[in-house]
C-alpha atoms as a PDB file:
ATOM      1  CA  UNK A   1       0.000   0.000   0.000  1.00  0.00           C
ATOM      2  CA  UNK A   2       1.261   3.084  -0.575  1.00  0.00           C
ATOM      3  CA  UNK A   3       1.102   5.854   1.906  1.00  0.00           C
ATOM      4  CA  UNK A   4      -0.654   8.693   1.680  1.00  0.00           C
ATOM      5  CA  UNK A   5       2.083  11.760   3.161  1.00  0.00           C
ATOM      6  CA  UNK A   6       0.775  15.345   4.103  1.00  0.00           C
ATOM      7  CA  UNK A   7       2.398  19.088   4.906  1.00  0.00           C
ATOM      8  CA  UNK A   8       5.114  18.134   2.090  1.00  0.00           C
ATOM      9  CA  UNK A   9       5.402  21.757   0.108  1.00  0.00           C
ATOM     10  CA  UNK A  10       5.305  21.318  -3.650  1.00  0.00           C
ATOM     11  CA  UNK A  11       8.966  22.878  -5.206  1.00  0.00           C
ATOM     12  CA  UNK A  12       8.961  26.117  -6.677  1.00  0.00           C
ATOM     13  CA  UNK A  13       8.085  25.758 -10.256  1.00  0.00           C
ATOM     14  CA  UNK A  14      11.543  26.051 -12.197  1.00  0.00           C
ATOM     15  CA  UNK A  15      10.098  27.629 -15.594  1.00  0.00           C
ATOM     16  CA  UNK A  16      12.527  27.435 -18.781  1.00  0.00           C
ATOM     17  CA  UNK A  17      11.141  30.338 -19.456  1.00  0.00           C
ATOM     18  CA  UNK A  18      10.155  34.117 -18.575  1.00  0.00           C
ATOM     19  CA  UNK A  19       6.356  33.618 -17.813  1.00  0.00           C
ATOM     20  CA  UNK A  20       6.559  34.831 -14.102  1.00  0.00           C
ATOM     21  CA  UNK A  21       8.088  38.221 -15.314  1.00  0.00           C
ATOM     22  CA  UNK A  22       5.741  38.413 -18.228  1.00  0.00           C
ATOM     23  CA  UNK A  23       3.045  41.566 -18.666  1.00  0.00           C
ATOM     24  CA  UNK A  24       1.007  42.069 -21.563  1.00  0.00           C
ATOM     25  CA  UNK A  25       3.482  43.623 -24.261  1.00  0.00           C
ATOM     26  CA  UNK A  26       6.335  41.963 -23.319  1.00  0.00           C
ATOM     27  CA  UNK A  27       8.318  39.603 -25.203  1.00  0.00           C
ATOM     28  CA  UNK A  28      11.579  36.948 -25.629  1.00  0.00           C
ATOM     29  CA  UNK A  29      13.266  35.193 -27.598  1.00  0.00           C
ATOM     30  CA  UNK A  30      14.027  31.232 -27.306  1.00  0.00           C
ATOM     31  CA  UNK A  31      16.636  29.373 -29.811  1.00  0.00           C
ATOM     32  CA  UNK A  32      15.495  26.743 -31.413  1.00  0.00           C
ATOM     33  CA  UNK A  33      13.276  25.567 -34.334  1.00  0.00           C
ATOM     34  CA  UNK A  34      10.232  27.391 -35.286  1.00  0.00           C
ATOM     35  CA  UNK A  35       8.023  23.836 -34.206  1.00  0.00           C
ATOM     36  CA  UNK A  36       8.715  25.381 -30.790  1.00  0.00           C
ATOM     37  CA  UNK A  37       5.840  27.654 -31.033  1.00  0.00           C
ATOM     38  CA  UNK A  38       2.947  24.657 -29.851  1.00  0.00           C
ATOM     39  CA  UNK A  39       5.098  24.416 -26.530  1.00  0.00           C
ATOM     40  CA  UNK A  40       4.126  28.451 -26.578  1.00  0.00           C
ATOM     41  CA  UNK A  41       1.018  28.257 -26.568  1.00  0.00           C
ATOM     42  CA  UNK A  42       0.149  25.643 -24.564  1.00  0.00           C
ATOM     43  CA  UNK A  43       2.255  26.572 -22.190  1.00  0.00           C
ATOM     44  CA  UNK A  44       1.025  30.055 -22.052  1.00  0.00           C
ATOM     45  CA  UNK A  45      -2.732  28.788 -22.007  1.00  0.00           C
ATOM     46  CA  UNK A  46      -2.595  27.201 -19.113  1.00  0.00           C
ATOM     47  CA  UNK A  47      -1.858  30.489 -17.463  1.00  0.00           C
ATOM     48  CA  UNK A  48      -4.758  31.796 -19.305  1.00  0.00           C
ATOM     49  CA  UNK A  49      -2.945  34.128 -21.379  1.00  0.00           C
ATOM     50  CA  UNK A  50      -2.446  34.512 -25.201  1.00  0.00           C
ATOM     51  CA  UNK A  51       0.849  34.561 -27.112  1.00  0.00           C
ATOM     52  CA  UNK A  52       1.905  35.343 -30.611  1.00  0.00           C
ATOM     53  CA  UNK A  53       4.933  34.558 -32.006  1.00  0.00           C
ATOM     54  CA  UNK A  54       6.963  35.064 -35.408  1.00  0.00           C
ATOM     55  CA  UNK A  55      10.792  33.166 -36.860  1.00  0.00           C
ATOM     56  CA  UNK A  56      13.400  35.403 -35.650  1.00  0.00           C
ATOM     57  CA  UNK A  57      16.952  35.480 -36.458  1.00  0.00           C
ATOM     58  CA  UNK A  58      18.771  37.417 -33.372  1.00  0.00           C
ATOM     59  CA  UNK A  59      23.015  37.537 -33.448  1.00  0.00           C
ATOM     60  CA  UNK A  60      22.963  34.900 -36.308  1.00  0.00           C
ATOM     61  CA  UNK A  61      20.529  32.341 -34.557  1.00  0.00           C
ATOM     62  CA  UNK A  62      17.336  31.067 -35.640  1.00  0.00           C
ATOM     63  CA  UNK A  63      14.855  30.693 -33.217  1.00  0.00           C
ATOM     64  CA  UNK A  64      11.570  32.454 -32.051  1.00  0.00           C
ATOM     65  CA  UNK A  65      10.220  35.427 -30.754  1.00  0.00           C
ATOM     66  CA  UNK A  66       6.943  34.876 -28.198  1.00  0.00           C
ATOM     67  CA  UNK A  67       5.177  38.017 -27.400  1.00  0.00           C
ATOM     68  CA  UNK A  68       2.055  38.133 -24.373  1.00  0.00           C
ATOM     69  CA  UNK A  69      -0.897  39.824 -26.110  1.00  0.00           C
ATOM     70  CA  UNK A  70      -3.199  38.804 -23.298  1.00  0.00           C
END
């Protein structure tokens, strides 16, 4: 059986990126390919916000910009 523990605090979320920071306007950019975007958006859903994002190239590296809109 396994046993059921209480008081234990859940860890601090450790976030690859920015979203605590985050206000409406605000963006960043993540390296990487451009099928990053559906982490995004899910990810930024379950916060209940709305992102947009766009291919970037910043310093010679592809990746993507991710903007909060809402």
């Amino acid at each position: 059986m396994i046993k059921i523990d209480k008081g234990v605090p859940v860890p601090e979320s450790r976030h690859k990126y920015p979203w605590k920071g985050m206000k409406v306007g605000d963006s960043f950019f993540v390296p990487g390919p451009y099928s990053l975007r559906c982490n995004m958006y899910s990810s930024a859903k379950n916060k209940g916000w709305l992102v947009r994002t766009a291919r970037e190239t910043n310093k010679g590296v592809e990746g993507l910009r991710v903007w909060r809109v809402k």
